[in-house]
N, C-alpha and C. Protein backbone atom coordinates (compact mmCIF):
# COMPACT_ATOMS: atom_id res chain seq x y z
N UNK A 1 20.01 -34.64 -28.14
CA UNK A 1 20.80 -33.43 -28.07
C UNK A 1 19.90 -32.19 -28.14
N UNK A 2 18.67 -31.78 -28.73
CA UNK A 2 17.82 -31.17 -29.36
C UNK A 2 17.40 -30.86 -28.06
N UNK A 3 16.63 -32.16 -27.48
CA UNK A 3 15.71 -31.99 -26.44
C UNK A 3 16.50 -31.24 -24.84
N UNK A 4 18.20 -31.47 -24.76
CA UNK A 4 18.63 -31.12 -23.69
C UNK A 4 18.84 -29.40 -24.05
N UNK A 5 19.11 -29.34 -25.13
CA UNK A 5 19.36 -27.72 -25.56
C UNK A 5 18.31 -26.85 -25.21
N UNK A 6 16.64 -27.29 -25.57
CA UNK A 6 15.58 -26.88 -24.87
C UNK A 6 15.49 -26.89 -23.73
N UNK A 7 15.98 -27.63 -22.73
CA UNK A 7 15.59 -27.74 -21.32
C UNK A 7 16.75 -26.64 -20.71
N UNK A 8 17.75 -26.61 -21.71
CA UNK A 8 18.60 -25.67 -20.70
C UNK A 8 18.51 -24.05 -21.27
N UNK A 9 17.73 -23.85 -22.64
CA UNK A 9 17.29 -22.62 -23.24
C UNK A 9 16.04 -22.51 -21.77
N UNK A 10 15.13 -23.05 -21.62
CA UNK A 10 13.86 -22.88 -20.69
C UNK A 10 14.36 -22.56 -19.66
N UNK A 11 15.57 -23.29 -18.89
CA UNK A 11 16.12 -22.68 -18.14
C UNK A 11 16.93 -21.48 -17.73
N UNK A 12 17.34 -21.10 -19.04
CA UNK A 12 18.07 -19.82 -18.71
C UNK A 12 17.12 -18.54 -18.67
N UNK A 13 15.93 -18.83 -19.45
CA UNK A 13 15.08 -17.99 -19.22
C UNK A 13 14.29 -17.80 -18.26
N UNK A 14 13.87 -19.11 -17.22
CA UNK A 14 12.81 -19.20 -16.08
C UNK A 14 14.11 -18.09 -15.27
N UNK A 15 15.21 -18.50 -14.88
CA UNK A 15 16.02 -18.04 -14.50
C UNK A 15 16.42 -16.36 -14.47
N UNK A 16 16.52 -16.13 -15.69
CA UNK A 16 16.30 -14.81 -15.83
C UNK A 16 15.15 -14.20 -15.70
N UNK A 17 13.77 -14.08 -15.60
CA UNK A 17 12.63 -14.10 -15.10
C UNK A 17 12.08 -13.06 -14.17
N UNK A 18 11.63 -11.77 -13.93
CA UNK A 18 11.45 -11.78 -12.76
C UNK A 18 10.30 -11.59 -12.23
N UNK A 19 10.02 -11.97 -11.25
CA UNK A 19 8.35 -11.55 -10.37
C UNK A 19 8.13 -10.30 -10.32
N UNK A 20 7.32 -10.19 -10.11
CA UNK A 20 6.26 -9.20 -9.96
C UNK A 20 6.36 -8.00 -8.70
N UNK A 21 7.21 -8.94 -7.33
CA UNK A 21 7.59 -9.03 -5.91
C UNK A 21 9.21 -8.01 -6.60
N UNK A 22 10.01 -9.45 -7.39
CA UNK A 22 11.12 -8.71 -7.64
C UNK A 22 11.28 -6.87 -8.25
N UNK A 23 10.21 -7.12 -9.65
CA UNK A 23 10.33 -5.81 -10.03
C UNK A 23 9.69 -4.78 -9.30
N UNK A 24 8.56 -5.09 -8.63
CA UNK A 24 8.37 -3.70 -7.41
C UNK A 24 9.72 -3.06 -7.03
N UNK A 25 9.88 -4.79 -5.91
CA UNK A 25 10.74 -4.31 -5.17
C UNK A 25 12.36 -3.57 -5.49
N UNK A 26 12.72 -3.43 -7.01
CA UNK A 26 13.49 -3.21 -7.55
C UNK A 26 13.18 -1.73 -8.32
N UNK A 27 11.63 -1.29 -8.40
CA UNK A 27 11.62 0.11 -8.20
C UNK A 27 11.90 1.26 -7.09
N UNK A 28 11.39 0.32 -5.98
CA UNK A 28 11.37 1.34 -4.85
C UNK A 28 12.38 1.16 -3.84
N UNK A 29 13.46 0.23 -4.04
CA UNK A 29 14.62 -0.45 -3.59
C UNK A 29 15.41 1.25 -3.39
N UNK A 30 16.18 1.69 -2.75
CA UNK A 30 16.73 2.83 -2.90
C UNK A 30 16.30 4.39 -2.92
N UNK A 31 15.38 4.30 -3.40
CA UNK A 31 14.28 5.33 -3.53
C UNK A 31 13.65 6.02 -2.87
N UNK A 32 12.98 7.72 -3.49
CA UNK A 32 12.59 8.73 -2.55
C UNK A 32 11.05 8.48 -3.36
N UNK A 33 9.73 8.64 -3.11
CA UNK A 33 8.56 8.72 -3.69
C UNK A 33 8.01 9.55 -3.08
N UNK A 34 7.58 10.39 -3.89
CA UNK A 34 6.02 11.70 -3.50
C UNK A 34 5.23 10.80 -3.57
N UNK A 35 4.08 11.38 -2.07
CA UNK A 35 2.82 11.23 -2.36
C UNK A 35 1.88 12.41 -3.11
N UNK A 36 1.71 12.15 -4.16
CA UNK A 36 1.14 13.23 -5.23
C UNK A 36 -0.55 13.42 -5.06
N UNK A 37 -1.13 12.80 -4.80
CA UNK A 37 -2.73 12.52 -4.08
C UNK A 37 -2.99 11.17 -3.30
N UNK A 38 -4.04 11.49 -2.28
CA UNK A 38 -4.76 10.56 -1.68
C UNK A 38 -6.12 10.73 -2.09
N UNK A 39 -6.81 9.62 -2.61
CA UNK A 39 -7.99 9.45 -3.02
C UNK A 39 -8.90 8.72 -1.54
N UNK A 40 -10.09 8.86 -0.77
CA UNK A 40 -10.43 8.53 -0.15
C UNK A 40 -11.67 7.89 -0.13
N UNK A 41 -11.99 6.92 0.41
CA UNK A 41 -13.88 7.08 0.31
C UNK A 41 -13.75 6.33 2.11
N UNK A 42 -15.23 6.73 2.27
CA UNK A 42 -15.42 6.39 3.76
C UNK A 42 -16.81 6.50 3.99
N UNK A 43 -17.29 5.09 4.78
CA UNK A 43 -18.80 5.33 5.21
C UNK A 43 -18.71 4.67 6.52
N UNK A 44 -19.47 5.49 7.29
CA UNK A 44 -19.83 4.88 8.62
C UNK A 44 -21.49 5.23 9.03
N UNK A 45 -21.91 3.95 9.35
CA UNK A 45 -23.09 3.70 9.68
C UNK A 45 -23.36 2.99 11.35
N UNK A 46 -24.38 3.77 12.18
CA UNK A 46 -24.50 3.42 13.42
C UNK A 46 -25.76 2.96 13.69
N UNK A 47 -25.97 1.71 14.55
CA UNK A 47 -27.03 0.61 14.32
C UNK A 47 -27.31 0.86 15.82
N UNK A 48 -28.43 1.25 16.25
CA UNK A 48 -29.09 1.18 18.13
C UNK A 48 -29.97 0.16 17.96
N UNK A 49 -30.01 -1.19 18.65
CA UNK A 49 -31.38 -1.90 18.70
C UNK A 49 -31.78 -2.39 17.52
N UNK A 50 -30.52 -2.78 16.40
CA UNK A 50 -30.87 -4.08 15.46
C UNK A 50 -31.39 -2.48 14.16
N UNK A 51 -31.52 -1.12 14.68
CA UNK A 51 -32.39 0.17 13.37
C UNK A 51 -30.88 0.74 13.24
N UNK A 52 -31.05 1.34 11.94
CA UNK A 52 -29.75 1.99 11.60
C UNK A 52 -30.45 3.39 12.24
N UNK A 53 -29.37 4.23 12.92
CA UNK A 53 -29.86 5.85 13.33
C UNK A 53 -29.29 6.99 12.79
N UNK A 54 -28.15 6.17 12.00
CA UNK A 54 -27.35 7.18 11.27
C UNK A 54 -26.41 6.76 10.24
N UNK A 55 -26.26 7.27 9.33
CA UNK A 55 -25.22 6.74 8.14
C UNK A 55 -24.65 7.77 7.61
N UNK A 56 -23.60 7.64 7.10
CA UNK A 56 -23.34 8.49 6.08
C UNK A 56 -21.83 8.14 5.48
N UNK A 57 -21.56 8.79 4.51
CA UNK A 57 -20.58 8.29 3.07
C UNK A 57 -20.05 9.74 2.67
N UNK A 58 -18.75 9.32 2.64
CA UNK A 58 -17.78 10.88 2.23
C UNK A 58 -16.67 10.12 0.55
N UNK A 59 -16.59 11.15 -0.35
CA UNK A 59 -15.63 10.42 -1.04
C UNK A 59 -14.58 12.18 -1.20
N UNK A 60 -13.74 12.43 -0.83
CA UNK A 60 -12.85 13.11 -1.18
C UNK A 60 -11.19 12.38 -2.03
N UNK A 61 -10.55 14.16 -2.59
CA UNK A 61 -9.27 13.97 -2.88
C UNK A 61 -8.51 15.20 -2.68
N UNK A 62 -7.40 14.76 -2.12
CA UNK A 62 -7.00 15.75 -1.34
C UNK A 62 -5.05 15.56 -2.23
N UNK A 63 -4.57 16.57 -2.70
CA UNK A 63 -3.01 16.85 -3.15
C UNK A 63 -2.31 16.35 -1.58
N UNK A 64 -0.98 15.66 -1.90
CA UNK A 64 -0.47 15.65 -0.76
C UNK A 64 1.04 16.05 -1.14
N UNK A 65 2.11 15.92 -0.03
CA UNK A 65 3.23 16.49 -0.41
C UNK A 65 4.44 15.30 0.66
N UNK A 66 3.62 14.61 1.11
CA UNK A 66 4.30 13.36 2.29
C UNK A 66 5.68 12.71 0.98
N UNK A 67 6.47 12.39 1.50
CA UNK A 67 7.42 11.46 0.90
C UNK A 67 7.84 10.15 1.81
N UNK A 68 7.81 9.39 0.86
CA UNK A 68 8.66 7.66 1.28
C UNK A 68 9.81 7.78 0.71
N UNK A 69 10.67 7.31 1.66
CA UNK A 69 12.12 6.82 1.38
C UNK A 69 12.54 5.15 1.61
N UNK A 70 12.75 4.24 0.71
CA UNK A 70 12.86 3.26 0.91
C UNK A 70 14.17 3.07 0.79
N UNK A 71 15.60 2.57 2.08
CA UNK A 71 16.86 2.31 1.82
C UNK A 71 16.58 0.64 1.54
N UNK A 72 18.00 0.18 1.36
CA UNK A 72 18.21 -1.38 0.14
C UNK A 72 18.11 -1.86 1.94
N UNK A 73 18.06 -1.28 2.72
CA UNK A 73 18.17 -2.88 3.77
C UNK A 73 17.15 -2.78 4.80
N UNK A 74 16.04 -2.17 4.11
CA UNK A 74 14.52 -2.55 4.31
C UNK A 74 13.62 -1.73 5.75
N UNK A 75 14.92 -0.70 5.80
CA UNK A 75 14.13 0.39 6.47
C UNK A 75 13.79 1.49 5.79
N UNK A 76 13.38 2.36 6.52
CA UNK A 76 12.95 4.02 5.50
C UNK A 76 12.91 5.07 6.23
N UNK A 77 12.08 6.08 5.69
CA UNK A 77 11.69 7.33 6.26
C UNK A 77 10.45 7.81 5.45
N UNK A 78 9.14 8.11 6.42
CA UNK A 78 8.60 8.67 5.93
C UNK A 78 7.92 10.63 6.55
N UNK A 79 8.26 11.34 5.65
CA UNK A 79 8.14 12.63 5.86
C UNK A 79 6.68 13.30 5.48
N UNK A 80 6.58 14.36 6.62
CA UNK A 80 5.30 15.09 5.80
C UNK A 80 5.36 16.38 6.92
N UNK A 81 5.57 17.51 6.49
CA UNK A 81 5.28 18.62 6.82
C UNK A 81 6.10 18.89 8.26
N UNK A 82 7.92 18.50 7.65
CA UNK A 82 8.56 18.75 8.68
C UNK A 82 9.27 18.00 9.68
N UNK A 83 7.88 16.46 9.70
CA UNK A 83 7.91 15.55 10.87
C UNK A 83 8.10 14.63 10.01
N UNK A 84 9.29 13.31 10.53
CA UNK A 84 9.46 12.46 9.88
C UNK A 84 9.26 11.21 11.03
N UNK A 85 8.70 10.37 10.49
CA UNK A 85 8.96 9.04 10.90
C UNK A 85 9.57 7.78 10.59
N UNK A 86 10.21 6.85 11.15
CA UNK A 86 11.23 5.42 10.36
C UNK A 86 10.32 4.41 10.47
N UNK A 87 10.16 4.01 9.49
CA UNK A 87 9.58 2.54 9.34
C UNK A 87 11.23 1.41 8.88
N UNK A 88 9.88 0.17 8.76
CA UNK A 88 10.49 -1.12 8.25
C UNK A 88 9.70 -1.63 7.16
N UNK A 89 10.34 -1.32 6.01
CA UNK A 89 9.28 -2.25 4.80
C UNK A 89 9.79 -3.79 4.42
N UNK A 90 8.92 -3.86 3.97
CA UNK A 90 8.87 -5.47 3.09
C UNK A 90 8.08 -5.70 2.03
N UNK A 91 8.24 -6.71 1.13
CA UNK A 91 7.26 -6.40 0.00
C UNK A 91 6.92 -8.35 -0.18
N UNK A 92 5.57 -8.52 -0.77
CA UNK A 92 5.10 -9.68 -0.95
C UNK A 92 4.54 -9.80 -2.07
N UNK A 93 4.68 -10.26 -3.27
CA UNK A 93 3.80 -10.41 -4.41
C UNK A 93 3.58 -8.70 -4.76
N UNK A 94 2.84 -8.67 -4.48
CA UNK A 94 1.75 -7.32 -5.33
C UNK A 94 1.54 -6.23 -3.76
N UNK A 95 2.46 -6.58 -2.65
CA UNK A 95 2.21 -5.77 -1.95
C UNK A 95 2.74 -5.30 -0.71
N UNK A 96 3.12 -4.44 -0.24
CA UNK A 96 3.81 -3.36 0.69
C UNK A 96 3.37 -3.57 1.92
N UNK A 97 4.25 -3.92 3.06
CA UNK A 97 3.93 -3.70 4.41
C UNK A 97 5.16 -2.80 5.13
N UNK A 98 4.52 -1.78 5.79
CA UNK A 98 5.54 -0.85 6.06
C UNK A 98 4.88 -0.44 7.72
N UNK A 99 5.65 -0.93 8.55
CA UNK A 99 5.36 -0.85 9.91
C UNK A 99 6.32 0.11 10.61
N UNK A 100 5.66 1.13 11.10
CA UNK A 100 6.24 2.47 12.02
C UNK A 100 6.69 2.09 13.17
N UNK A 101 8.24 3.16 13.86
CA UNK A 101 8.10 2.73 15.48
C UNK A 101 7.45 2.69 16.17
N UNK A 102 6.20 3.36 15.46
CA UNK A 102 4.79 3.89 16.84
C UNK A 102 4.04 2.61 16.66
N UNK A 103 4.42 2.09 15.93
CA UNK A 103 3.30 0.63 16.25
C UNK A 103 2.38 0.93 14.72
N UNK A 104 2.59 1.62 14.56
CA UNK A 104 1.33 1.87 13.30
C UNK A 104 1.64 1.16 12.24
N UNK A 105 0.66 0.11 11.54
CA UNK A 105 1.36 -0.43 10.45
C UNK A 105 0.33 -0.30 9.37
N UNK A 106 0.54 -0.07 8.18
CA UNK A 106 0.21 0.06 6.79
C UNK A 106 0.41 -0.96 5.90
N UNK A 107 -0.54 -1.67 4.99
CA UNK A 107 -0.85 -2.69 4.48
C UNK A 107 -1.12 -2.23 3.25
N UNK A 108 -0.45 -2.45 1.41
CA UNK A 108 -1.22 -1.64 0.27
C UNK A 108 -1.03 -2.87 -0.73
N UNK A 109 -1.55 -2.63 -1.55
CA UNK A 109 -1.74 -3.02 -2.61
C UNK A 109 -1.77 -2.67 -3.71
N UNK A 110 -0.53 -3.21 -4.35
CA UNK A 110 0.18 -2.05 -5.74
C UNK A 110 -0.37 -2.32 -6.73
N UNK A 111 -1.56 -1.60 -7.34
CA UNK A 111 -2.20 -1.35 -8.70
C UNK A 111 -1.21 -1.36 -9.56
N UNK A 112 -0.51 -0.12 -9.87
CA UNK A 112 0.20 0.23 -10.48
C UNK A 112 1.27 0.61 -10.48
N UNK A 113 2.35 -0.31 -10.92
CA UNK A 113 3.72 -0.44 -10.89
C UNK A 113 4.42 -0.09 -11.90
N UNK A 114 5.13 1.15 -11.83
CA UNK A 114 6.19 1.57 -12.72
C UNK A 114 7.11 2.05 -12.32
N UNK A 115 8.51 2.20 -13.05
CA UNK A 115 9.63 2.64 -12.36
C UNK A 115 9.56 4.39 -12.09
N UNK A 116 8.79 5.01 -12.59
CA UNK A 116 8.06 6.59 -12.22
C UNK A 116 7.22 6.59 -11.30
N UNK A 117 6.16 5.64 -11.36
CA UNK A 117 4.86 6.27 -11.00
C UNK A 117 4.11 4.86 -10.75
N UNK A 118 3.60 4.99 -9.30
CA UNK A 118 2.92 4.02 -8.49
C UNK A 118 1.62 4.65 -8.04
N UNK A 119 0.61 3.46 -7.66
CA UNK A 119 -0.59 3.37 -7.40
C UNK A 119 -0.89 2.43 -6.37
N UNK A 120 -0.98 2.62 -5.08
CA UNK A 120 -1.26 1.53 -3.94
C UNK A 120 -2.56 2.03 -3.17
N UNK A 121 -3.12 0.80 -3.06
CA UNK A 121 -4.38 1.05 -2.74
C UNK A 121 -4.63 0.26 -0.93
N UNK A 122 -6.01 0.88 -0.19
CA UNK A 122 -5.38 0.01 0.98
C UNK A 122 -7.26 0.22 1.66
N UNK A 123 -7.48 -0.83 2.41
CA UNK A 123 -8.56 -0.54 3.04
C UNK A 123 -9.15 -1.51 4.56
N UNK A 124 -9.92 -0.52 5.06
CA UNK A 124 -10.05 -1.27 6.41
C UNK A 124 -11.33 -1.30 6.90
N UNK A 125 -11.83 -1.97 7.17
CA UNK A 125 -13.60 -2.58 7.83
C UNK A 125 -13.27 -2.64 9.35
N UNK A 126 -14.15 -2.14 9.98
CA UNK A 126 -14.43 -1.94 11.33
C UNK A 126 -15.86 -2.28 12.48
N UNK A 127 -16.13 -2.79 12.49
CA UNK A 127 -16.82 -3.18 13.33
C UNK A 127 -17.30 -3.06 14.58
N UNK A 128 -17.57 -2.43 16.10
CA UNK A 128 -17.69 -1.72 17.36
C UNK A 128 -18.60 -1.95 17.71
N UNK A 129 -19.03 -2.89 18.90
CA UNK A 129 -20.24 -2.74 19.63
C UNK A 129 -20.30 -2.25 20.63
N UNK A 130 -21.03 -1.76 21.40
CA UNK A 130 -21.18 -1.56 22.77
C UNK A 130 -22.19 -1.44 23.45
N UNK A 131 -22.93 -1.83 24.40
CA UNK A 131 -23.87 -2.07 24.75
C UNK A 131 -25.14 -2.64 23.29
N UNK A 132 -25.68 -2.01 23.20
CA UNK A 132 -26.74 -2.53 22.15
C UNK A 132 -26.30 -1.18 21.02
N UNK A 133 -25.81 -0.58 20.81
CA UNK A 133 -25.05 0.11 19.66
C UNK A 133 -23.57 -0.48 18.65
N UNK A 134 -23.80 -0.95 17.85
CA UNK A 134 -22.60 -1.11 16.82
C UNK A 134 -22.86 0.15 15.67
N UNK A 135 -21.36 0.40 15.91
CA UNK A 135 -20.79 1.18 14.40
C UNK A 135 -19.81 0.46 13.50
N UNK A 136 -20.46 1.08 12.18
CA UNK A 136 -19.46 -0.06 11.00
C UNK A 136 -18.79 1.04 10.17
N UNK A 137 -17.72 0.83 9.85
CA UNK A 137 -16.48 1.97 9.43
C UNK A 137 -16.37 1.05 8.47
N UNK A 138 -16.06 1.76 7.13
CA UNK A 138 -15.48 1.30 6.20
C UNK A 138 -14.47 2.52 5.63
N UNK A 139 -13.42 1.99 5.22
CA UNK A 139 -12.64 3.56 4.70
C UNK A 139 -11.68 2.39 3.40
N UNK A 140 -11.58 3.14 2.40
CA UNK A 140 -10.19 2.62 1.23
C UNK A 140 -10.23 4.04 0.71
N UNK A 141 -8.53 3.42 0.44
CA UNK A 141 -8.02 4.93 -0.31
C UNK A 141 -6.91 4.39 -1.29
N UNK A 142 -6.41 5.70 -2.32
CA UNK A 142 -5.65 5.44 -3.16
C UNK A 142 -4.76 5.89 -2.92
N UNK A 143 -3.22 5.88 -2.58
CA UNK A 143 -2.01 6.73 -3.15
C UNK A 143 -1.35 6.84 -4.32
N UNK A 144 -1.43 8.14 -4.96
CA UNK A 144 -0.77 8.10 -6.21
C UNK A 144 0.59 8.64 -5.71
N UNK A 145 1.82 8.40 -6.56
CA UNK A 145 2.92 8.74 -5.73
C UNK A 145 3.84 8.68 -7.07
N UNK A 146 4.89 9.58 -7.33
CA UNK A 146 5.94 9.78 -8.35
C UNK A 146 7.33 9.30 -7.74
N UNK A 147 8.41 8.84 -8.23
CA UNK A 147 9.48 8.95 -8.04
C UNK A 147 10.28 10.20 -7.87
N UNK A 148 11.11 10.62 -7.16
CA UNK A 148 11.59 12.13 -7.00
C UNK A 148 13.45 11.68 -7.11
């Protein structure tokens, strides 16, 4: 009797439970978010003939004022200076895919998850050859972003 009372206490709790996926997605479910800063870093380096001929590395931060709107049935709006665009989000574990009509899609990774105040981070490696010249792009950035 002991032992079934435990299995169905364990159960009511696995049950009640939620991921990580769930509680994101249960902050930003409905929701308007400022982008409050973009943190940036970026280096691109250009290689002629196997010699590097040029490099260089930028780290800025720049205030922003863009907003996300996430509605419950997994489209949105995102605004910035007038011009808005509609995406389609989705969320996976620990992270955000939010693909534009223009084809443009955005990939992040949520540092920091709270029902105020988020932290998604995102980055992209690049690679380009052409003739005997390759350039290598590296760029990651941070969004800090508030609930509104």
């Amino acid at each position: 009797m002991k032992k079934s009372n435990l299995i169905l206490i364990a159960l009511a709790i696995g049950l009640n439970s939620c991921s990580k996926e769930t509680t994101f997605k249960n902050h930003i479910d409905g929701e308007t978010w400022k982008v409050t800063n973009v943190d940036i870093y970026q280096s691109i380096e250009v290689i002629n003939n196997g010699t590097t001929t040029s490099k260089a590395e930028q780290n800025f931060s720049t205030p922003a004022s863009a907003t996300y709107r996430f509605e419950k049935d997994g489209t949105g709006k995102y605004t910035e200076s007038n011009t808005s665009s509609s995406f389609k989000w989705s969320v996976s574990d620990t992270q955000i895919f939010i693909d534009y009509e223009t084809k443009q899609d955005e990939q992040y990774e949520v540092v920091d998850d709270s029902s105020t105040k988020q932290k998604w981070n995102a980055s992209l490696k690049m690679e380009i050859t052409i003739l005997n010249t390759t350039t290598k792009t590296n760029q990651s950035g941070t969004l800090s972003l508030e609930k509104i």
